[in-house]
Protein backbone atom coordinates (compact mmCIF):
# COMPACT_ATOMS: atom_id res chain seq x y z
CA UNK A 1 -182.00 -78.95 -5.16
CA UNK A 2 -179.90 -77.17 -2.62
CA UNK A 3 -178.54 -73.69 -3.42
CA UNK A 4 -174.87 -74.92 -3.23
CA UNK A 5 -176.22 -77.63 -6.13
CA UNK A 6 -177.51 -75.13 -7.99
CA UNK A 7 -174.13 -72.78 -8.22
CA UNK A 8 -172.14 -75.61 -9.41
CA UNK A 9 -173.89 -76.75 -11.86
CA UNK A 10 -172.90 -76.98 -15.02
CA UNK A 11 -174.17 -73.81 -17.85
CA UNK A 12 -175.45 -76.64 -20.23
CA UNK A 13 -177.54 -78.29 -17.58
CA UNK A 14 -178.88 -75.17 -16.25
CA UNK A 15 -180.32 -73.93 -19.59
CA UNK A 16 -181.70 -77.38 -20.38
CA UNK A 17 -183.59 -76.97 -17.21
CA UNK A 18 -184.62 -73.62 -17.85
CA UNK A 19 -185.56 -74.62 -21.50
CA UNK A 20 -187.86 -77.41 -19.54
CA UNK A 21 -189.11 -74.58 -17.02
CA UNK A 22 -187.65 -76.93 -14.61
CA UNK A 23 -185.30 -74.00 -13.31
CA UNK A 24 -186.28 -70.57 -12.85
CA UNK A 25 -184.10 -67.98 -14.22
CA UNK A 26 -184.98 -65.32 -10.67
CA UNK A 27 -184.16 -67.89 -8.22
CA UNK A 28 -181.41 -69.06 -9.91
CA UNK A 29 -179.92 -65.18 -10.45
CA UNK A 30 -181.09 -64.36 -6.65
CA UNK A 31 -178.87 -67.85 -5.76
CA UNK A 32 -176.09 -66.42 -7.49
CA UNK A 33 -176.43 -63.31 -6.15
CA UNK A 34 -176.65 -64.36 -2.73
CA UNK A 35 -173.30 -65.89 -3.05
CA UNK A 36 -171.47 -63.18 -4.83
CA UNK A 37 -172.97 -61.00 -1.96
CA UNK A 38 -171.70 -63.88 0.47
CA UNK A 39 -167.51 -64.57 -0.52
CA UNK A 40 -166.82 -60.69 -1.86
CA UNK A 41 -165.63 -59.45 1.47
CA UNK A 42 -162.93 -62.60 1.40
CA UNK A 43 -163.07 -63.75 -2.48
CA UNK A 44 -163.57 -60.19 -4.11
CA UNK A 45 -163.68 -61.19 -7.46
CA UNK A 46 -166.08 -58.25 -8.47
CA UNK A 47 -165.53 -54.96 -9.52
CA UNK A 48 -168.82 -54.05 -9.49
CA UNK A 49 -172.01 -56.38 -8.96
CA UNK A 50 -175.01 -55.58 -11.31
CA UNK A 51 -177.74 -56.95 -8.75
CA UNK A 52 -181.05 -54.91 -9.86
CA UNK A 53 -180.60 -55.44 -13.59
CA UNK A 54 -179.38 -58.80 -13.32
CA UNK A 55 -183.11 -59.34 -11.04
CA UNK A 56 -184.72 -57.66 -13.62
CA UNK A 57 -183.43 -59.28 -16.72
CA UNK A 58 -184.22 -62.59 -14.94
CA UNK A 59 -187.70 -61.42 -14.44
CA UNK A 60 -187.40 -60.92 -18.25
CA UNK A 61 -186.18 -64.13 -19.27
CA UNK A 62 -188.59 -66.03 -17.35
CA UNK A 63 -191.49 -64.43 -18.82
CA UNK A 64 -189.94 -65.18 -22.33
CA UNK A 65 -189.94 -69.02 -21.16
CA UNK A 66 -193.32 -69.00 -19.23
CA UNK A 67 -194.84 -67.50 -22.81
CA UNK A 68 -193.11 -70.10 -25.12
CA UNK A 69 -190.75 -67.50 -26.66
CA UNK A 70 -187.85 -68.59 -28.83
CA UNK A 71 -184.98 -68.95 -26.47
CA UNK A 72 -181.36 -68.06 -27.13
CA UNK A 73 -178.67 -71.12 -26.22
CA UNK A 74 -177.49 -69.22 -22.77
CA UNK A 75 -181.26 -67.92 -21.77
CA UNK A 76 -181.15 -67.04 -18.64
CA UNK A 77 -177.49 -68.27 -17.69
CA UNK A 78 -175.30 -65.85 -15.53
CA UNK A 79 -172.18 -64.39 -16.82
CA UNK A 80 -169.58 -61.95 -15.68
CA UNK A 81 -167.70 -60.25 -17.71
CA UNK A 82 -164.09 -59.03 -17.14
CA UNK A 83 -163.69 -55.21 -16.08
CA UNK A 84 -161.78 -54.54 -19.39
CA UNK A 85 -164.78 -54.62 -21.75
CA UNK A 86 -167.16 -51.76 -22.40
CA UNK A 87 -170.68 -52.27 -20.78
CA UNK A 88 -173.07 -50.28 -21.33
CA UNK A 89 -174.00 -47.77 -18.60
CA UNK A 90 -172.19 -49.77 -16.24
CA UNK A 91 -169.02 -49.03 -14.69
CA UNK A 92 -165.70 -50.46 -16.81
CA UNK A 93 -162.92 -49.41 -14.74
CA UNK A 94 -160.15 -51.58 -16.35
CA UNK A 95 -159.35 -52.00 -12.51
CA UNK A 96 -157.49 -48.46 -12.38
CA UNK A 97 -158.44 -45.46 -10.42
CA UNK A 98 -157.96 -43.63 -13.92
CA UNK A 99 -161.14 -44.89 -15.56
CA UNK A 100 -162.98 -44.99 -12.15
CA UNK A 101 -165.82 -42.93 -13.82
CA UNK A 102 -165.99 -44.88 -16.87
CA UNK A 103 -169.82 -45.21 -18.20
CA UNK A 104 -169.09 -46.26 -21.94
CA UNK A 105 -172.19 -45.94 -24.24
CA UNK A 106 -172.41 -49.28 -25.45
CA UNK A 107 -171.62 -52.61 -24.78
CA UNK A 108 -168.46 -54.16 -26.30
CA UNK A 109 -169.43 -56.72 -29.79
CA UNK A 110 -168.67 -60.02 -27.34
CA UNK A 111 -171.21 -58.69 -24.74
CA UNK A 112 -174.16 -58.15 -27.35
CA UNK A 113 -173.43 -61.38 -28.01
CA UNK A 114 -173.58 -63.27 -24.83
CA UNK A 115 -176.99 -60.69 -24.50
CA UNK A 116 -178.40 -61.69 -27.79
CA UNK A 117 -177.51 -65.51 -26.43
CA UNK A 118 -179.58 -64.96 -23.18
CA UNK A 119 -176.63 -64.65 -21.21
CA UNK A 120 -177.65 -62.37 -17.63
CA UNK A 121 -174.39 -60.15 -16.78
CA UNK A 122 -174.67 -60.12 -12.80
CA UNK A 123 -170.86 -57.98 -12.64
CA UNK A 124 -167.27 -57.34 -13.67
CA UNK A 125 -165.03 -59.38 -12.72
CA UNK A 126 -161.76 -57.89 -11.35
CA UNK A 127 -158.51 -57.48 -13.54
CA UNK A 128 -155.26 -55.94 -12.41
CA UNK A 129 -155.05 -52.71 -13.87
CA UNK A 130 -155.25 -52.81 -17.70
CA UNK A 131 -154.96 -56.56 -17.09
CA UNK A 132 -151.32 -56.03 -17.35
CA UNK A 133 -149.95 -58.75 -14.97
CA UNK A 134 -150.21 -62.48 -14.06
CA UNK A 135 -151.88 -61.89 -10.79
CA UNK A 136 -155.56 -59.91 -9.77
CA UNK A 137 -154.85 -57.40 -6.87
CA UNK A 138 -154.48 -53.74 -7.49
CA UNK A 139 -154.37 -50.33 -5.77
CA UNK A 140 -157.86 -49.38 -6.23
CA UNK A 141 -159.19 -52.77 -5.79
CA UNK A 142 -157.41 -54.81 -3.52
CA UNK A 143 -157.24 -58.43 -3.44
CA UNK A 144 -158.67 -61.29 -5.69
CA UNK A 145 -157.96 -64.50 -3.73
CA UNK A 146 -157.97 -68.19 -4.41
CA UNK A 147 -161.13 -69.81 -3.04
CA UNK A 148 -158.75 -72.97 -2.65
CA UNK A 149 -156.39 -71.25 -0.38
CA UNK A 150 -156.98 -67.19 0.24
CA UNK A 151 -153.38 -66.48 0.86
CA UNK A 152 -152.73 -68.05 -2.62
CA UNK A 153 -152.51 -65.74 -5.50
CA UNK A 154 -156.29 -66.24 -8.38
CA UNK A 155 -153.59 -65.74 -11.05
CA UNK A 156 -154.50 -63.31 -13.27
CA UNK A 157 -155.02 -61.30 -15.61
CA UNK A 158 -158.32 -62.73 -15.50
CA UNK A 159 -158.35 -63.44 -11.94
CA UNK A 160 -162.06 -62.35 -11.14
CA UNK A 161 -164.01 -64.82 -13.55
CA UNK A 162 -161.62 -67.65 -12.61
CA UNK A 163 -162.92 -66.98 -8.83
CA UNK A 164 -165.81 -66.46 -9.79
CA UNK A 165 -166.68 -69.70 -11.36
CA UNK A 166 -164.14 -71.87 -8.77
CA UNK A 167 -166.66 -70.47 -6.15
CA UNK A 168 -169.90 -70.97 -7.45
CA UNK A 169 -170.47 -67.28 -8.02
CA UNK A 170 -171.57 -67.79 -12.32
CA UNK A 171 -171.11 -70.71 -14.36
CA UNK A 172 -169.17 -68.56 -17.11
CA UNK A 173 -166.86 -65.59 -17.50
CA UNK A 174 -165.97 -63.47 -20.46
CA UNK A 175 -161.91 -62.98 -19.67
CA UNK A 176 -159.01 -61.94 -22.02
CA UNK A 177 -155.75 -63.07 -22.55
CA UNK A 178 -152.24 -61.42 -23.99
CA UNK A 179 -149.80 -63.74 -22.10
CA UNK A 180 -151.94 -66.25 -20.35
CA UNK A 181 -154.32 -64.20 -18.67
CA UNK A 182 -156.94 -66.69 -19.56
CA UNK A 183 -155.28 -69.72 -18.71
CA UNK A 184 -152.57 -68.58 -15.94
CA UNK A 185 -156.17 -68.12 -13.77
CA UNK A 186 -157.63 -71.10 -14.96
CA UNK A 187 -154.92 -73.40 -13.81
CA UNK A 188 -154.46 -71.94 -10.89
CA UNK A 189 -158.06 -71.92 -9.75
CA UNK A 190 -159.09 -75.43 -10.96
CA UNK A 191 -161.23 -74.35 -14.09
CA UNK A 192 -161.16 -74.36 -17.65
CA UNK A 193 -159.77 -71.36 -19.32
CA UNK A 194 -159.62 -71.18 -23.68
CA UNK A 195 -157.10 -68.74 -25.66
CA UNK A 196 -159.16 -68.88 -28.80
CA UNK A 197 -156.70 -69.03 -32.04
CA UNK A 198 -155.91 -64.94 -32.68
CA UNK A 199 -159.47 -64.19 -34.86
CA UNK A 200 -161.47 -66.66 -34.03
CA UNK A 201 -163.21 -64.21 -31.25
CA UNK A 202 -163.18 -60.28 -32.33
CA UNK A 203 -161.29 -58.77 -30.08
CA UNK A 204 -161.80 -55.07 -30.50
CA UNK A 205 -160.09 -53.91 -26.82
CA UNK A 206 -156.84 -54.11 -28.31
CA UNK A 207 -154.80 -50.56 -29.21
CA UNK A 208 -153.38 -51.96 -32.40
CA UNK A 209 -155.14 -54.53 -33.94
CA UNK A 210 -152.87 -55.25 -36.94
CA UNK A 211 -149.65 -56.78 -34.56
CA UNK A 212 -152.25 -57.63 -31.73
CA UNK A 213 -151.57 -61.12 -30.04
CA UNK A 214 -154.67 -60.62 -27.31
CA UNK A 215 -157.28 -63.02 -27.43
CA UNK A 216 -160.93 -62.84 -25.49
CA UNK A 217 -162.52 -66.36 -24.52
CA UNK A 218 -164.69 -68.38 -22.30
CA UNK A 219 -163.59 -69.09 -18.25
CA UNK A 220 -165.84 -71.96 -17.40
CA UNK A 221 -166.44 -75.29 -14.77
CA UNK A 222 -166.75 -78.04 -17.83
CA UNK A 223 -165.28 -78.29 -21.01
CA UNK A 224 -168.89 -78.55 -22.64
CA UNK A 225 -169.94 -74.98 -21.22
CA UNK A 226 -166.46 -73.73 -22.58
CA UNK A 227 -167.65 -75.09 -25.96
CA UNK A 228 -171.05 -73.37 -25.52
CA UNK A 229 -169.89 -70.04 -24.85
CA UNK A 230 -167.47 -69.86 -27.84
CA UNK A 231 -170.54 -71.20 -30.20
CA UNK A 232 -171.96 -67.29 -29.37
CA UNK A 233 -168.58 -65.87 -29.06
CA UNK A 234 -167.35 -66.53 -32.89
CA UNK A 235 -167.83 -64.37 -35.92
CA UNK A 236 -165.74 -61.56 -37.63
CA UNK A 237 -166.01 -57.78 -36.72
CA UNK A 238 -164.86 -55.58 -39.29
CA UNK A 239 -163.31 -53.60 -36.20
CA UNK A 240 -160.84 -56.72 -35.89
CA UNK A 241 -158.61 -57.85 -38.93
CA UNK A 242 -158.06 -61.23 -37.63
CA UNK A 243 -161.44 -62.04 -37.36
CA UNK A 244 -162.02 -61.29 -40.82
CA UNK A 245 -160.71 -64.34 -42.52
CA UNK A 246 -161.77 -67.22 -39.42
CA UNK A 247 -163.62 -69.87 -41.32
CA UNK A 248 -166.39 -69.85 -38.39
CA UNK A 249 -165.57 -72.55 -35.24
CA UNK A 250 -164.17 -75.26 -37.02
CA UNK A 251 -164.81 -79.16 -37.28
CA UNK A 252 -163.57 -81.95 -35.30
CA UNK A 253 -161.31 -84.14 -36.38
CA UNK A 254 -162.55 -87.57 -37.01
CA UNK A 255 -159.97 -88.91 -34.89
CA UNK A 256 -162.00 -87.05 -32.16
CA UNK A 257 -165.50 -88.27 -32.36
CA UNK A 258 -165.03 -91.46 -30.79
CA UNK A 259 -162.56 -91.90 -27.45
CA UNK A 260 -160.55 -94.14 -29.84
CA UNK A 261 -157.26 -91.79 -30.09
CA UNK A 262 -155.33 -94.34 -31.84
CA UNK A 263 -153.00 -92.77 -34.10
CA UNK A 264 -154.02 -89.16 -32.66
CA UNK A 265 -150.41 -87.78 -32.51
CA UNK A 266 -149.62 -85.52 -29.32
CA UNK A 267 -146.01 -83.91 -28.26
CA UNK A 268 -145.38 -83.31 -25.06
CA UNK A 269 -143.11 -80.16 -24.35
CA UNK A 270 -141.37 -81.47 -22.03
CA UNK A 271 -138.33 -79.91 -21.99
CA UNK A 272 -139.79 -75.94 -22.42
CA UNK A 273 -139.67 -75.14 -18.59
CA UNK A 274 -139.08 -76.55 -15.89
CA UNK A 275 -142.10 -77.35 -13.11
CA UNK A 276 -142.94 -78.76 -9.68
CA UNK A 277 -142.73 -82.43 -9.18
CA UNK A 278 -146.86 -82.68 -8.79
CA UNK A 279 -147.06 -80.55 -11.48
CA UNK A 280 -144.72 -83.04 -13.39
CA UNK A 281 -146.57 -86.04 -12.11
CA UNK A 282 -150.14 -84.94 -13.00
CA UNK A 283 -149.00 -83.72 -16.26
CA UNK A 284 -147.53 -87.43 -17.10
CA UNK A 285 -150.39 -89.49 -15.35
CA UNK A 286 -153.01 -87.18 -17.57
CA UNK A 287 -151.11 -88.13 -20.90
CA UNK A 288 -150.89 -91.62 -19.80
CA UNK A 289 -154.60 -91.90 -19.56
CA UNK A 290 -154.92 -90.41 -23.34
CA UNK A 291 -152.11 -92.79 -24.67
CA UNK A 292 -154.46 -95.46 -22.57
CA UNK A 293 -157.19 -94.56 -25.40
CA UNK A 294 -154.59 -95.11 -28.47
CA UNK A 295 -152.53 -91.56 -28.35
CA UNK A 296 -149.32 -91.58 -29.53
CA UNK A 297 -147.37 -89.29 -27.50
CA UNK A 298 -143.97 -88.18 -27.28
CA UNK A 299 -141.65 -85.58 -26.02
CA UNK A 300 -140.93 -83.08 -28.43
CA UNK A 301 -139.53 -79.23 -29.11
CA UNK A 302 -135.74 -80.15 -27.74
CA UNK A 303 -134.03 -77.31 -28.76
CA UNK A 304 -136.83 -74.67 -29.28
CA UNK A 305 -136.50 -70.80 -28.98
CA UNK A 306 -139.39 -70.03 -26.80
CA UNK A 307 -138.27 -66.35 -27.70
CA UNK A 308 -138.79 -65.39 -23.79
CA UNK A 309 -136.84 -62.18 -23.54
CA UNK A 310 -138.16 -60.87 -27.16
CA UNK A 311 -141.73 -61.76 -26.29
CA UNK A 312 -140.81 -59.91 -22.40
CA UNK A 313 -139.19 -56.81 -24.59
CA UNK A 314 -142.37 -56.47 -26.65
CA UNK A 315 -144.31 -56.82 -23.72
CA UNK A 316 -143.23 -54.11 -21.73
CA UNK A 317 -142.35 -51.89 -24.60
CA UNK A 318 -146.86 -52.03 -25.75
CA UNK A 319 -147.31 -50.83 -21.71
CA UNK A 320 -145.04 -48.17 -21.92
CA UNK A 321 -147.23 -46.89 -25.44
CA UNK A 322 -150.61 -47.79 -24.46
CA UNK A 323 -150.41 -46.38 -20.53
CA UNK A 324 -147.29 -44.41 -20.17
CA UNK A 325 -149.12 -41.14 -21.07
CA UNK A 326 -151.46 -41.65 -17.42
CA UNK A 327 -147.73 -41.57 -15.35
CA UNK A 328 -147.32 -37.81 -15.04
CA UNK A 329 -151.16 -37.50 -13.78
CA UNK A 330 -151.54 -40.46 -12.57
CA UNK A 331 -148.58 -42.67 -11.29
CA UNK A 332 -148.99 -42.53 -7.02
CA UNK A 333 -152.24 -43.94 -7.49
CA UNK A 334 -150.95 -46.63 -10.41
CA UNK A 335 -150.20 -50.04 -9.51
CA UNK A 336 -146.53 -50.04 -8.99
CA UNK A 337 -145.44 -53.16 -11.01
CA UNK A 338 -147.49 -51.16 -13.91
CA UNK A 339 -145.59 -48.27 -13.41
CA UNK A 340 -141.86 -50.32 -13.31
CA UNK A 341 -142.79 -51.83 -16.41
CA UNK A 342 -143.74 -48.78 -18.30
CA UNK A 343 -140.09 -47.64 -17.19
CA UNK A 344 -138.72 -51.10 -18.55
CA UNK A 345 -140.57 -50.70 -21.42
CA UNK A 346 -139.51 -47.27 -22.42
CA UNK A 347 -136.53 -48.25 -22.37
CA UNK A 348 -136.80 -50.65 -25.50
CA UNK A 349 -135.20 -48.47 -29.18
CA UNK A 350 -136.77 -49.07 -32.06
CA UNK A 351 -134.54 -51.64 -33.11
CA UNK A 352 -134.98 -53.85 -30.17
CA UNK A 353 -138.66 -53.50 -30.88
CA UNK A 354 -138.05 -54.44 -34.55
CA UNK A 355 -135.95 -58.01 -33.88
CA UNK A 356 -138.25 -58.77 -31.24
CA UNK A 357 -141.42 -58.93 -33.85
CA UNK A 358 -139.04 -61.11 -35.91
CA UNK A 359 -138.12 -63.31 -33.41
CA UNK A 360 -142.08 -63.81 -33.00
CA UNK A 361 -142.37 -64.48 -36.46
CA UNK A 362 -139.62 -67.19 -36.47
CA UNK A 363 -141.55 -68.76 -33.17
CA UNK A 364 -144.76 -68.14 -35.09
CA UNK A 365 -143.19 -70.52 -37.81
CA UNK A 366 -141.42 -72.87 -35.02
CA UNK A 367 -144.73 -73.76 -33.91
CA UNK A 368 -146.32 -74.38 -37.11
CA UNK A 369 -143.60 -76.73 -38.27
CA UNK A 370 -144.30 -79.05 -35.00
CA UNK A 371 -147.80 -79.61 -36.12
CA UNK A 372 -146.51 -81.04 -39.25
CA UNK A 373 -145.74 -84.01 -36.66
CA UNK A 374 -148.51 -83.57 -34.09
CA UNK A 375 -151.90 -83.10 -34.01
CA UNK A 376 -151.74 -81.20 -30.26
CA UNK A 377 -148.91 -80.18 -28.27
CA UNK A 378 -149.49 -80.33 -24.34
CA UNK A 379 -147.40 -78.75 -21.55
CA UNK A 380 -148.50 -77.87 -18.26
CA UNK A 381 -150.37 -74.51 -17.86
CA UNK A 382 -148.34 -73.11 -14.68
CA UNK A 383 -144.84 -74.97 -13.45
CA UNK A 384 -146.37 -75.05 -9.47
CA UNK A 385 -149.65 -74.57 -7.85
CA UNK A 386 -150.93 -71.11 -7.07
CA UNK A 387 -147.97 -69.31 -5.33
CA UNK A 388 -148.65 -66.48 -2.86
CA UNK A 389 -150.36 -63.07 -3.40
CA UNK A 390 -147.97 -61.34 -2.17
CA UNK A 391 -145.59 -62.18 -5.25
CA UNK A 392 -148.27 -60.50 -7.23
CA UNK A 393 -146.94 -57.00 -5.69
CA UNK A 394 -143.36 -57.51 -6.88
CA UNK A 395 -142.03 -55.81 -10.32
CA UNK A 396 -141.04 -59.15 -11.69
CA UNK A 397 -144.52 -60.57 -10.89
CA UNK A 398 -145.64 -61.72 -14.51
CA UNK A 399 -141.67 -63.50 -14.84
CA UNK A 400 -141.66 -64.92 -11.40
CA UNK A 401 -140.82 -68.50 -10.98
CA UNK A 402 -141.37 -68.54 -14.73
CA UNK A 403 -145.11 -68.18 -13.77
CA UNK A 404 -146.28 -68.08 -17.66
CA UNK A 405 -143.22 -69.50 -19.37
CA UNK A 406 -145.61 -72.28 -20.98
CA UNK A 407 -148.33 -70.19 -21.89
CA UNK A 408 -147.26 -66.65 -23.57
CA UNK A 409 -145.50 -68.62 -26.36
CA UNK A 410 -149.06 -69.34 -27.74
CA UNK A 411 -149.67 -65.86 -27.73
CA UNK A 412 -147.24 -64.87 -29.91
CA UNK A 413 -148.06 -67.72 -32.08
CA UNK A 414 -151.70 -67.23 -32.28
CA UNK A 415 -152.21 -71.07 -31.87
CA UNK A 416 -155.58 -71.71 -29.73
CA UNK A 417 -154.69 -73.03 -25.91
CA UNK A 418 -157.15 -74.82 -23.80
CA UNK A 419 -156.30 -75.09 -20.13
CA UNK A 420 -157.98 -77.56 -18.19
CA UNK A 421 -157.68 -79.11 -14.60
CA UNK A 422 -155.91 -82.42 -14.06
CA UNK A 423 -155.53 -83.02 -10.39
CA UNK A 424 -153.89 -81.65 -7.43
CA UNK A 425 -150.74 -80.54 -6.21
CA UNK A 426 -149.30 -81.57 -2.82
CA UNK A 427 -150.96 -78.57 -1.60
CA UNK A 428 -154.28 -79.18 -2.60
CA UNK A 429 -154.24 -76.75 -5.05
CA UNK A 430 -155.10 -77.30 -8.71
CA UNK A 431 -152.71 -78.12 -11.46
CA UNK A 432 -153.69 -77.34 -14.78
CA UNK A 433 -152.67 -79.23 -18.12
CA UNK A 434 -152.44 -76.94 -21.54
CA UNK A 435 -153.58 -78.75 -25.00
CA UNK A 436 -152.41 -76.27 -27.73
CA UNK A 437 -154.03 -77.28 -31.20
CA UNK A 438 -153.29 -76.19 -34.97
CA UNK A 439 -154.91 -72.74 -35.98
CA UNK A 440 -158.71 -72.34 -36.20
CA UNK A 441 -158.98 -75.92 -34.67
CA UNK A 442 -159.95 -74.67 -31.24
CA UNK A 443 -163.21 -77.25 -31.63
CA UNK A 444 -160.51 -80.13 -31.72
CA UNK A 445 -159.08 -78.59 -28.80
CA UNK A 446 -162.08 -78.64 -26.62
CA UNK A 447 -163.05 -82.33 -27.82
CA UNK A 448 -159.60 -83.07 -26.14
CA UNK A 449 -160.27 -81.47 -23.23
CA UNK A 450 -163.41 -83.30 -22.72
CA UNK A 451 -162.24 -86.61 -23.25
CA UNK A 452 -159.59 -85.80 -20.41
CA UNK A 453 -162.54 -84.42 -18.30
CA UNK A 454 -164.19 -87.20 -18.81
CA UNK A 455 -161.69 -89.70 -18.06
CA UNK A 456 -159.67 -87.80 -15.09
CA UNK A 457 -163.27 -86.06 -13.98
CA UNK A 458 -162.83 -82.52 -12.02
CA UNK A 459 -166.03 -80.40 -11.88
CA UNK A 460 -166.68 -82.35 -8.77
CA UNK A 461 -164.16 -80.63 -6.38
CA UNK A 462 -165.56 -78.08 -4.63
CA UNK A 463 -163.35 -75.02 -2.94
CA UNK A 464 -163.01 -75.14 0.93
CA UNK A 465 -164.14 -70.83 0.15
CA UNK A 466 -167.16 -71.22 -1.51
């Protein structure tokens, strides 16, 4: 097969090949490396490439397949991982100029477990700095730009991976996500992005993990390697409360097995935000084709509280306490949306703080009572296609445009959030549709996902960059 073949194809067929020593895991890290080496002057959606141990851990993993070894489920599939986890003697940066000469000692939990899977880290992928906003360019950085259209913001925070993985550069990322920074990427690079329900991956980045509403998950090209990656993802940490008390990944429902959806109930938040007409059109023609299979759907949450100044307050107010400390050192060399929102944030009392968290909890409880009437809820992931990169470097550039307004809600929720592709915009950029599903059902999620996949196929489309 042709190298181009070979970087977009799917994670699951790739291992079964390698399983079959039908693929070798050097040329297939060299092909990946070649094209990371290729796009980063125009894509840049590495911090830092890992080339030589990548090569050698390839050299590795073939020898464990050439000698009949046990194999873990990713052997010898390449993986970035976003420049906000720990890695061991390799540079995590958090994509500020104030960690620059950051060599932690070990490797965060959910990299020993992509490892201990087989998974071959070939770089970080870029973040804004601290991931803190809805779009990947930075000071000490630069850049991250859409493979569909480089003057077209990568979204963010997990900008890099969704790059990445739109251009053929690794068939799965390890990215993070506190107010869509999984899924505001995936949409806007045509991938699949999953907010895992709050526990169901350790998270152990976060400052306070007790009112934490952070998630990591899997950036991937199909739903099926999405579903793959979170099989070695899952499992408590003592280091992360939430995790302690996830009953493991979760069955389907038997509704979900088949493509039969009758009776499968699905609300459509229709009236939470309001979007682009292609956004709007794709959004209605990919519920269509799951009411098509026997879906019920409807429009539902008139009326809600999306809670979008609290959830903006509490935002800005956790900058200003994890990060305000670096301003007196630090702050001409910050980015300067970071450093605005620290301001904002400082400027929250105690009791603002306070009413925000309850407003959360009565959103937290909103939610909860909707899935008394519907198995998934489904808005679209960003109201337009990618908009410039430019509005990345303004201090509203998380609120823009209401750039996340259907995604942080599930944040503060906890519910799991799967963003997949479902056409494009008048553009030609991607849209992205969001299936939100019931706590520690993120499995049912993903069979949703696929079904759409299947029937509206994407994985096909190939960016004009890579």
């Amino acid at each position: 097969m042709s190298d181009r073949d070979l970087l977009f194809m799917p994670a699951t067929t790739a291992a079964s090949l390698i399983r079959k020593r039908a693929l070798s895991p050097v040329e297939y890290v060299d092909a990946v490396l070649g094209a990371i080496e290729r796009t980063q002057p125009t894509l840049n959606a590495y911090a830092t490439v890992t080339a030589d141990a990548a090569r050698a851990q390839a050299r590795v993993a073939e020898q464990a397949v050439m000698a009949g070894e046990q194999l873990g489920p990713l052997h010898g599939i390449p993986v970035s991982i976003k420049d906000l986890f720990a890695t061991k003697g390799v540079r995590t940066a958090h994509g500020s100029a104030i960690l620059a000469d950051n060599i932690p000692a070990q490797d965060d939990i959910l990299v020993t477990r992509l490892k201990n899977a087989g998974a071959i880290m070939v770089g970080k992928s870029t973040t804004p700095e601290f991931g803190h906003k809805g779009h990947t360019d930075g000071p000490s950085f630069g850049i991250t730009r859409n493979p569909w259209n480089p003057e077209r913001t990568a979204g963010g925070s997990s900008g890099g991976a969704a790059v990445a993985l739109a251009a053929g550069l690794g068939p799965l990322g390890l990215g993070t996500d506190g107010a869509g920074s999984i899924r505001i990427p995936a949409a806007a690079c045509g991938v699949v992005g999953l907010k895992p329900t709050t526990g169901a991956v350790p998270y152990e980045q976060t400052s306070d993990s007790f009112f934490n509403y952070a998630a990591a998950g899997p950036l991937t090209r199909t739903v099926a390697d999405a579903a793959l990656m979170m099989d070695s993802l899952v499992g408590p940490s003592t280091l992360d409360p939430w995790s302690l008390g996830a009953p493991g990944n979760g069955t389907l429902m038997p509704s979900l097995i088949s493509e039969d959806l009758s009776g499968l109930r699905i609300g459509y938040l229709s009236a939470m935000s309001d979007c682009s007409a292609d956004v709007a059109a794709n959004t209605k023609a990919s519920l269509a084709a799951l009411a098509a299979l026997g879906a019920e759907v409807e429009e539902a949450g008139a009326g809600m509280d999306w809670i979008a100044g609290p959830a903006r307050l509490m935002y800005l107010a956790n900058l200003n306490v994890y990060f305000g400390h670096h301003l007196e050192k630090w702050r001409d060399r910050m980015d300067p949306v970071l450093v605005e929102w620290i301001a904002a944030g400082s400027r929250a009392t105690l009791v603002d703080f306070r009413k925000a968290q309850v407003a959360r909890s009565r959103l937290y409880r909103a939610v909860q009572r909707l899935f008394e009437d519907y198995d998934f809820l489904v808005t679209p992931t960003l109201p337009t296609t990618a908009i410039t990169t430019e509005a990345g470097k303004t201090v509203d550039a998380l609120f823009n445009r209401g750039w996340n307004a259907f995604v942080y809600p599930f944040n503060q929720s906890g519910n799991p959030a799967l963003s997949v592709p479902n056409g494009f915009g008048a553009d030609g950029l991607p849209t992205g549709l969001q299936i939100v599903g019931r706590w520690w059902k993120d499995n049912d999620v993903l069979r949703l996902g696929a079904i759409l996949e299947r029937i509206r196929p994407w994985a096909d489309r190939r960016p004009p960059a890579a």
